[in-house]
N, C-alpha and C. Protein backbone atom coordinates (compact mmCIF):
# COMPACT_ATOMS: atom_id res chain seq x y z
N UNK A 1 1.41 -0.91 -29.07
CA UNK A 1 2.16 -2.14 -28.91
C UNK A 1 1.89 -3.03 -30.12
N UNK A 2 2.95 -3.75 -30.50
CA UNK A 2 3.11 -4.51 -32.07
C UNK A 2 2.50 -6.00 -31.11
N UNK A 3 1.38 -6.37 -32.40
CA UNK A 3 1.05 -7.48 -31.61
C UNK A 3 1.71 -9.00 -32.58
N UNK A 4 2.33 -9.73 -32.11
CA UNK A 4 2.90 -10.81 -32.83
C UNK A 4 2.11 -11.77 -33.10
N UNK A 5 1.67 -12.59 -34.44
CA UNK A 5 0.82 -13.27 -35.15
C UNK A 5 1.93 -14.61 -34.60
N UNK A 6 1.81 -15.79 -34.37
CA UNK A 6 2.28 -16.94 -34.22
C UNK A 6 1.51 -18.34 -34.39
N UNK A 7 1.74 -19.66 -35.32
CA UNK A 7 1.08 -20.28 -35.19
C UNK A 7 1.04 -21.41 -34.11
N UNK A 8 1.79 -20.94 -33.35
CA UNK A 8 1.20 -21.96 -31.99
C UNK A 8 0.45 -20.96 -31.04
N UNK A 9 -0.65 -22.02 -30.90
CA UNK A 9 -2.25 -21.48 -30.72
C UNK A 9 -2.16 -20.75 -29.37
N UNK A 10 -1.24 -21.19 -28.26
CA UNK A 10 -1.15 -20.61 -27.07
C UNK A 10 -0.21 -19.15 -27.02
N UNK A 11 0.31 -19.37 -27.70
CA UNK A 11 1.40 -18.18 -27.51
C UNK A 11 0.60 -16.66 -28.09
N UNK A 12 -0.72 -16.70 -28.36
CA UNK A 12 -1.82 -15.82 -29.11
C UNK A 12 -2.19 -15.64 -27.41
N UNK A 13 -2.69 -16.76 -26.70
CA UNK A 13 -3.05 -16.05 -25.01
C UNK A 13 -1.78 -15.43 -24.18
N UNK A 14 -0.73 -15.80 -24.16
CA UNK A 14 0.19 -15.64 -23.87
C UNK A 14 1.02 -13.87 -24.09
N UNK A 15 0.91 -13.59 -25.29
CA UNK A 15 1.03 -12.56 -26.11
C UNK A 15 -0.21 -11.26 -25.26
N UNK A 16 -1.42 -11.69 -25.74
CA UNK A 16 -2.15 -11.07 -25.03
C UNK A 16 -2.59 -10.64 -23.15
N UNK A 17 -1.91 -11.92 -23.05
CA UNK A 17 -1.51 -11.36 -21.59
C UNK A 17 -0.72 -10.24 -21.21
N UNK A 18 0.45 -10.28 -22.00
CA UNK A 18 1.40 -9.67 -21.95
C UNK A 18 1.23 -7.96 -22.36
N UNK A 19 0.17 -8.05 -23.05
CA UNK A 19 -0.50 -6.70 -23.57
C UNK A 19 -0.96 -6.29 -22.58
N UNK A 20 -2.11 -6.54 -22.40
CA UNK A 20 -2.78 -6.59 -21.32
C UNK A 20 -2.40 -6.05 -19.87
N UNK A 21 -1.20 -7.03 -18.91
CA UNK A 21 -0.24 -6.70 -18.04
C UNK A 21 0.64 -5.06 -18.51
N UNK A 22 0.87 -5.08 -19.50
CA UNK A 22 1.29 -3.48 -20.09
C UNK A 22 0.54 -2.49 -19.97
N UNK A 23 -0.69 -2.61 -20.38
CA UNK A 23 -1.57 -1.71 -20.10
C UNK A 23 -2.25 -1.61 -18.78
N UNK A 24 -2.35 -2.63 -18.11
CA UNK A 24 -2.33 -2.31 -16.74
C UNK A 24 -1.38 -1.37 -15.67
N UNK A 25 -0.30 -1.50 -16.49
CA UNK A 25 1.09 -0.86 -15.80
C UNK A 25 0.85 0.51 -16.07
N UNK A 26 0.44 0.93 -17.53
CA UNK A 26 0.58 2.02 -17.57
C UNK A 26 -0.38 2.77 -17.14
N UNK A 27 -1.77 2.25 -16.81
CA UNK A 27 -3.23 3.10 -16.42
C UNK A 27 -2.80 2.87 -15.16
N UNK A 28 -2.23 2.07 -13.97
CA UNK A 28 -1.22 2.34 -12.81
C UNK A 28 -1.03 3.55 -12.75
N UNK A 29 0.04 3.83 -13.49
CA UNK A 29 0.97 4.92 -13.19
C UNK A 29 0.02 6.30 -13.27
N UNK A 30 -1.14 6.00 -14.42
CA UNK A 30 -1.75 7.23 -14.49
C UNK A 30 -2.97 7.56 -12.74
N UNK A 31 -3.44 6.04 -12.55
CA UNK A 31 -3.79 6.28 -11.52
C UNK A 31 -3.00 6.60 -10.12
N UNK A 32 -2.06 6.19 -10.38
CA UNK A 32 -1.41 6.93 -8.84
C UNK A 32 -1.05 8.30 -9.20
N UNK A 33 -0.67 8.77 -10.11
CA UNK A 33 -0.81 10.42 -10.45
C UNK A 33 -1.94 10.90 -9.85
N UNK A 34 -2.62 10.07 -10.23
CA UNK A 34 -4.40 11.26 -10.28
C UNK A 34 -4.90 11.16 -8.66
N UNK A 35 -4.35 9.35 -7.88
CA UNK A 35 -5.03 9.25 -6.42
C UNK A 35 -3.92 10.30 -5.74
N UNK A 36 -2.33 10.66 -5.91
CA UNK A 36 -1.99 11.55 -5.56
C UNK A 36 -1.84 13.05 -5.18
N UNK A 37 -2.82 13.49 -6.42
CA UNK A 37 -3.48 14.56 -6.81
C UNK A 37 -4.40 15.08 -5.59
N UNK A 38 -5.78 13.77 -5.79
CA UNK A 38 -6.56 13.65 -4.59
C UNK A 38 -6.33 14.06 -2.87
N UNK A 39 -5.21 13.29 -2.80
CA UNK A 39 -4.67 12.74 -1.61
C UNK A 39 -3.87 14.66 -1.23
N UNK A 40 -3.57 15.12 -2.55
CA UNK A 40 -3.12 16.58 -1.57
C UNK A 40 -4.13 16.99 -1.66
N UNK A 41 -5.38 17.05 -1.79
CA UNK A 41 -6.45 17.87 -1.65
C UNK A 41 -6.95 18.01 0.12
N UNK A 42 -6.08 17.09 0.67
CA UNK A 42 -6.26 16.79 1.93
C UNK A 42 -7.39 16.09 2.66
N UNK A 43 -7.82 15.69 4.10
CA UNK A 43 -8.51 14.70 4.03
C UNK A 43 -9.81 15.24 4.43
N UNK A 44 -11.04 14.50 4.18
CA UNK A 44 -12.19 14.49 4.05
C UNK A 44 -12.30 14.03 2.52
N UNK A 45 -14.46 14.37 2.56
CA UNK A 45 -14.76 13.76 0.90
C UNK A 45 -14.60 14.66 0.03
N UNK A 46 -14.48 14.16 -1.11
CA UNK A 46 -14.25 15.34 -2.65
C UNK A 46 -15.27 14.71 -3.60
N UNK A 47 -15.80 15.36 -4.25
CA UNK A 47 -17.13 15.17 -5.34
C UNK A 47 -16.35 15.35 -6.23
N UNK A 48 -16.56 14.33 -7.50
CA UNK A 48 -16.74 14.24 -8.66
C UNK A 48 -17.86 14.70 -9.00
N UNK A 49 -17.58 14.56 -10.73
CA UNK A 49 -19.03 14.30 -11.23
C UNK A 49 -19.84 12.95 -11.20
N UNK A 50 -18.95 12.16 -11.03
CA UNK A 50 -19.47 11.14 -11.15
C UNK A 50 -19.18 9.84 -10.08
N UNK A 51 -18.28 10.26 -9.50
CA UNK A 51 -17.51 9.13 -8.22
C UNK A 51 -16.98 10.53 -6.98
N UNK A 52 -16.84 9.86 -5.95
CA UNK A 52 -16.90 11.08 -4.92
C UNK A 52 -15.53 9.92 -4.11
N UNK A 53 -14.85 11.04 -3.24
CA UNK A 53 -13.26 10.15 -2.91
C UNK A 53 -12.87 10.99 -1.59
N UNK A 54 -12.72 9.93 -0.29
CA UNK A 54 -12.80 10.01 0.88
C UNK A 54 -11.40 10.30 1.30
N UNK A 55 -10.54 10.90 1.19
CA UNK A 55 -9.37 11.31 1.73
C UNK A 55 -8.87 10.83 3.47
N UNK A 56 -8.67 9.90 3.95
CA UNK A 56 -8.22 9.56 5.37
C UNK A 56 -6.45 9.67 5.88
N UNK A 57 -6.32 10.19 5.96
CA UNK A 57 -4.99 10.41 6.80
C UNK A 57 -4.45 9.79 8.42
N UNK A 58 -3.67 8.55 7.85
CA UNK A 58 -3.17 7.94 9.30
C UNK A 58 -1.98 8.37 9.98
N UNK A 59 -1.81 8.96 10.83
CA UNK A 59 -1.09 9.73 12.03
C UNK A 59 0.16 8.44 12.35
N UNK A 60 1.75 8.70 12.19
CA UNK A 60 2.43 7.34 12.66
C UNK A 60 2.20 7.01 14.18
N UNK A 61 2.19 5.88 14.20
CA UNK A 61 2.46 5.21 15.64
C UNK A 61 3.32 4.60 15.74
N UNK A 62 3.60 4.44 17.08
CA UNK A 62 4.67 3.49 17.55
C UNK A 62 3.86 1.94 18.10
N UNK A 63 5.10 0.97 17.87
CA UNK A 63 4.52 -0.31 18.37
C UNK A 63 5.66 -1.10 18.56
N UNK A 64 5.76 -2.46 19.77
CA UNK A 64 6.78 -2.82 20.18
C UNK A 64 7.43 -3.72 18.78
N UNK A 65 8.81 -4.11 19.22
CA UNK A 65 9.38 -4.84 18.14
C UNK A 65 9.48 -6.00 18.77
N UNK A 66 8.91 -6.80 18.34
CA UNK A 66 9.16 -7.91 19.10
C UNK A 66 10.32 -8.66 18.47
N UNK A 67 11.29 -8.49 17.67
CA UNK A 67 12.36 -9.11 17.25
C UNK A 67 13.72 -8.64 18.47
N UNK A 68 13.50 -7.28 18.45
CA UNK A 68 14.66 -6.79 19.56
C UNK A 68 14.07 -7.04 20.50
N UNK A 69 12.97 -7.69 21.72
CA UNK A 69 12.77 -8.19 22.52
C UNK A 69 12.98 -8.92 22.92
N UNK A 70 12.78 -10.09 22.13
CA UNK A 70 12.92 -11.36 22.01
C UNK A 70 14.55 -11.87 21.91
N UNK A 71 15.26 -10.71 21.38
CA UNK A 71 16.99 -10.92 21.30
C UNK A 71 17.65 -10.37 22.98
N UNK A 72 16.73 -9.72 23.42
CA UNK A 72 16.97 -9.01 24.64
C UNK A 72 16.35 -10.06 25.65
N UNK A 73 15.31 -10.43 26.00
CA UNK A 73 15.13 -11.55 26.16
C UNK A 73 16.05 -12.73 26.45
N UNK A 74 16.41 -13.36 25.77
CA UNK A 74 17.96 -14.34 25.25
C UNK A 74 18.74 -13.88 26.66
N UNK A 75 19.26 -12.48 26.47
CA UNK A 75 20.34 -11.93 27.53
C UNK A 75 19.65 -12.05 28.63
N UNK A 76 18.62 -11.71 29.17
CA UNK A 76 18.13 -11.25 30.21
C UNK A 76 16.75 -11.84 30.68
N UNK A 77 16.62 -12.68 31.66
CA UNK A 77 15.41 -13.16 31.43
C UNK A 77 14.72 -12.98 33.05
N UNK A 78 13.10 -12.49 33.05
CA UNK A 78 12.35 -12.42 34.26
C UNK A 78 11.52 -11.28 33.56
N UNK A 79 10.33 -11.28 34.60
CA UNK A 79 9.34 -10.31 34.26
C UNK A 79 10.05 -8.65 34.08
N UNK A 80 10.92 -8.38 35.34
CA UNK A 80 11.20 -7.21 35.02
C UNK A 80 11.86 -6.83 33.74
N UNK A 81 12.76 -7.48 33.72
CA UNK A 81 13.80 -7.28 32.36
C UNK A 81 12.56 -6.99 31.08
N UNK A 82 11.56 -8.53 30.94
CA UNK A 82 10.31 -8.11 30.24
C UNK A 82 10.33 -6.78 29.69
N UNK A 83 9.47 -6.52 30.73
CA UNK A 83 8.78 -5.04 30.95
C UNK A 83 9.52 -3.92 30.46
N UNK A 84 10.55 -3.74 31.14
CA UNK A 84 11.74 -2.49 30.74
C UNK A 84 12.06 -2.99 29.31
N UNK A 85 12.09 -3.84 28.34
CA UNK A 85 12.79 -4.17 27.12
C UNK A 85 11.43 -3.63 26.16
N UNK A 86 10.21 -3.92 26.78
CA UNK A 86 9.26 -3.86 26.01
C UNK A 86 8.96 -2.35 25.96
N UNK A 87 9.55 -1.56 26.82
CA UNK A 87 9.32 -0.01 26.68
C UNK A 87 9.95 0.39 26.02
N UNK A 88 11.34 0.08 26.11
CA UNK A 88 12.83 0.56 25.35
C UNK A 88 12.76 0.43 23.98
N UNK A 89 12.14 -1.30 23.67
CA UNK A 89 12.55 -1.46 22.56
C UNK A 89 11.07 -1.53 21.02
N UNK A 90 10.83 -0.36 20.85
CA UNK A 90 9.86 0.01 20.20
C UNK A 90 10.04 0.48 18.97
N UNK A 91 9.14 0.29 17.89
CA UNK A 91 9.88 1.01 16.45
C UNK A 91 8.43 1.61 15.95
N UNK A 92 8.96 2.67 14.51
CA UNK A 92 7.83 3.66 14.32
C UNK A 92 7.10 2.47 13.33
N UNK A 93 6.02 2.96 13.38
CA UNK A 93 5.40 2.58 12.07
C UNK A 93 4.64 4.03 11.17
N UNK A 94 5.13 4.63 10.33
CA UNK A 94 5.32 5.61 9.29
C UNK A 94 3.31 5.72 9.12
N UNK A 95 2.99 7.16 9.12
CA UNK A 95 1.28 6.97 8.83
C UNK A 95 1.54 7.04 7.17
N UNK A 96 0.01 7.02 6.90
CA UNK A 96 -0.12 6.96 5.56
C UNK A 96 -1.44 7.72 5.30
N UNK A 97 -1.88 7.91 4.27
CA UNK A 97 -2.88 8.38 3.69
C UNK A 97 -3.77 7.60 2.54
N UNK A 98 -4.60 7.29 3.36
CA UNK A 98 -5.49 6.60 2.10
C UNK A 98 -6.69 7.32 1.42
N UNK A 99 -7.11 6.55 0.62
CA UNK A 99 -8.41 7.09 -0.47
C UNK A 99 -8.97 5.84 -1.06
N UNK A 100 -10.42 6.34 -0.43
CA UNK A 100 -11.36 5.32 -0.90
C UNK A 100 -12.31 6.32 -1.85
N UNK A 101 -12.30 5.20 -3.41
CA UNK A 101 -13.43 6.14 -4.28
C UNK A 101 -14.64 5.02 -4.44
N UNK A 102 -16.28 5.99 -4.65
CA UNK A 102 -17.15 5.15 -4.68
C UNK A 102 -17.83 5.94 -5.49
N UNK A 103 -18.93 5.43 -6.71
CA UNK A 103 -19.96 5.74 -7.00
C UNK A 103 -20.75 6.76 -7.05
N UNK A 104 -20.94 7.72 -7.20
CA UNK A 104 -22.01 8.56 -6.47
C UNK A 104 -23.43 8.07 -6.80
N UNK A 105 -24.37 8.19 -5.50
CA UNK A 105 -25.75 7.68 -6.35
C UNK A 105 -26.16 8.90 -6.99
């Protein structure tokens, strides 16, 4: 990256931010390559040489919506209606897979 010389004194932090934020973006991209990598190794721990990385895998669940309840609700109101809307009206929530890396002592 071309770094621009300017003589107003701020636009030198400014500039360098901007570097900076770039190179963050791009060691990003290299790290989600590499935690992806990880992450198919499937879950449990994996040893480095030097940092060791916990693979956890979350299973989706379901959980109520309380927006379509609450619109159902509006129409229909008493405990029963409640109850039956709150069974009916449920949405997924997608699992995920995480990775925690630490240290090795």
């Amino acid at each position: 990256m071309t770094k621009i010389i300017s003589s107003i004194s701020n636009l030198c932090d400014i500039d360098r931010l901007g570097e900076i934020k770039a190179q963050i973006a791009d060691l990003q991209k290299i790290a989600d390559g590499l935690a992806a990598g990880i992450k198919e190794m499937g879950a449990g721990k994996h040893d480095g040489e030097l940092f060791s990385a916990t693979v956890v895998k979350v299973d989706d669940r379901w959980s109520a919506d309380p927006k379509a309840i609450a619109a159902k609700l509006k129409e229909l109101m008493g405990d029963k209606a409640f109850t039956r809307f709150c069974d009916a009206n449920q949405k997924k929530t997608s699992g995920y897979t995480s990775l925690t890396l630490n240290a090795r002592d």
